[in-house]
Protein backbone atom coordinates (compact mmCIF):
# COMPACT_ATOMS: atom_id res chain seq x y z
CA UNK A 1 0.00 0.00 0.00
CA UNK A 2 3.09 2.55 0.75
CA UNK A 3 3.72 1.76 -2.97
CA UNK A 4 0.54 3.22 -4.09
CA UNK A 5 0.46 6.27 -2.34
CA UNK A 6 3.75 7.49 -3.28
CA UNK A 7 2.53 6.83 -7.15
CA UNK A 8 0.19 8.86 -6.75
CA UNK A 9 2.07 11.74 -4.54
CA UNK A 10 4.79 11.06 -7.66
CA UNK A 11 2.13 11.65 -10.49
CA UNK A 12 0.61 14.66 -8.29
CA UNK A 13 3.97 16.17 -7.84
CA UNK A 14 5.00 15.67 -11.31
CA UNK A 15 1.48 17.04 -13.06
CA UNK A 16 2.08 19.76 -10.97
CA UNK A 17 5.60 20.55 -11.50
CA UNK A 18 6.47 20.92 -7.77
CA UNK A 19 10.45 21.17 -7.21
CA UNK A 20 12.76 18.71 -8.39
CA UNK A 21 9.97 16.73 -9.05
CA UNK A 22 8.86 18.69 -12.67
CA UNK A 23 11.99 17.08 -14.14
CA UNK A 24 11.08 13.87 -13.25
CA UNK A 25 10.82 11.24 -15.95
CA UNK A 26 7.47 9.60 -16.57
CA UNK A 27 9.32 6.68 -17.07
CA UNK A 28 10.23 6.31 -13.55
CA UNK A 29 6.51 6.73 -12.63
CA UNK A 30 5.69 4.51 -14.87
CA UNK A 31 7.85 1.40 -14.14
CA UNK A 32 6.87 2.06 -10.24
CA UNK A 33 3.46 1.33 -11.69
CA UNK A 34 4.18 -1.60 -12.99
CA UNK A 35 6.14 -3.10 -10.17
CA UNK A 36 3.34 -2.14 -8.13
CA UNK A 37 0.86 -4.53 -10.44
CA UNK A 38 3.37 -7.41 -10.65
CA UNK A 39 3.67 -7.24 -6.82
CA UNK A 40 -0.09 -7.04 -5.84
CA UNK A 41 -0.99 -9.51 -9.22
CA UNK A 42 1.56 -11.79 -9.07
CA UNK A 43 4.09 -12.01 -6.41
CA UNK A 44 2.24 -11.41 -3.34
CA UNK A 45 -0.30 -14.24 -4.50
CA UNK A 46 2.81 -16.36 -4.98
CA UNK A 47 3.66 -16.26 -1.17
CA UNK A 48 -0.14 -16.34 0.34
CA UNK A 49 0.00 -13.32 1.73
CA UNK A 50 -3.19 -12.20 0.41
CA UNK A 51 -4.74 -15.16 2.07
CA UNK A 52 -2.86 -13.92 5.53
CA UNK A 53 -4.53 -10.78 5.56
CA UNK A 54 -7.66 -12.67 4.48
CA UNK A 55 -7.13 -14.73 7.60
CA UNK A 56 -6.39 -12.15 10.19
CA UNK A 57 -10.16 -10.05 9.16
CA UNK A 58 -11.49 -13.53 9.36
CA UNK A 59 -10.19 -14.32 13.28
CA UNK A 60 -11.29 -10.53 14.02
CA UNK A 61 -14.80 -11.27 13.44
CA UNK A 62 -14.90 -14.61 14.97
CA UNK A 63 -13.68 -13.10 17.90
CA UNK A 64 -16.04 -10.51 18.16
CA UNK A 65 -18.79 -12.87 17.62
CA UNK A 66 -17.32 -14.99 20.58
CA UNK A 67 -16.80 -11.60 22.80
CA UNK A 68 -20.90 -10.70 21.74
CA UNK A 69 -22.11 -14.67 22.59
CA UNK A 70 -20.23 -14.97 25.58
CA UNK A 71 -19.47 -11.48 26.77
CA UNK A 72 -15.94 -12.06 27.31
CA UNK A 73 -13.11 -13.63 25.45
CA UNK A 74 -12.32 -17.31 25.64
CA UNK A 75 -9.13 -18.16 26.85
CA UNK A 76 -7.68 -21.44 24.94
């Protein structure tokens, strides 16, 4: 996610022509872009970690639904 916001700050600063940043190449902005989609399409499927964070919002919920059914949580 860091990734994606400082694309877009990038492309901001360089439509803009803000400092150093008006000389800038496109290029640059450009292959940031793509590393960004090979990361988030490819690679980070490749090591599960979409299916980590996946996880971890799953076990949130369920322990909310065990804190609401039980009114406190379960020690295991």
């Amino acid at each position: 996610m860091p990734l994606i916001l400082i694309i877009a700050a990038l492309c901001v600063l360089r439509l803009f022509e803000v400092w150093r940043f008006a000389e800038l190449s496109w290029w640059i902005i450009s292959a940031l872009m793509v590393c960004a989609f090979v990361w988030f399409e490819f690679i980070e499927k490749a090591l599960g970690l979409d299916k980590k964070k996946e996880h971890k919002v799953l076990d949130i919920h369920r322990e909310a639904r065990v804190r609401q059914t039980f009114g406190k949580r379960r020690k295991t």
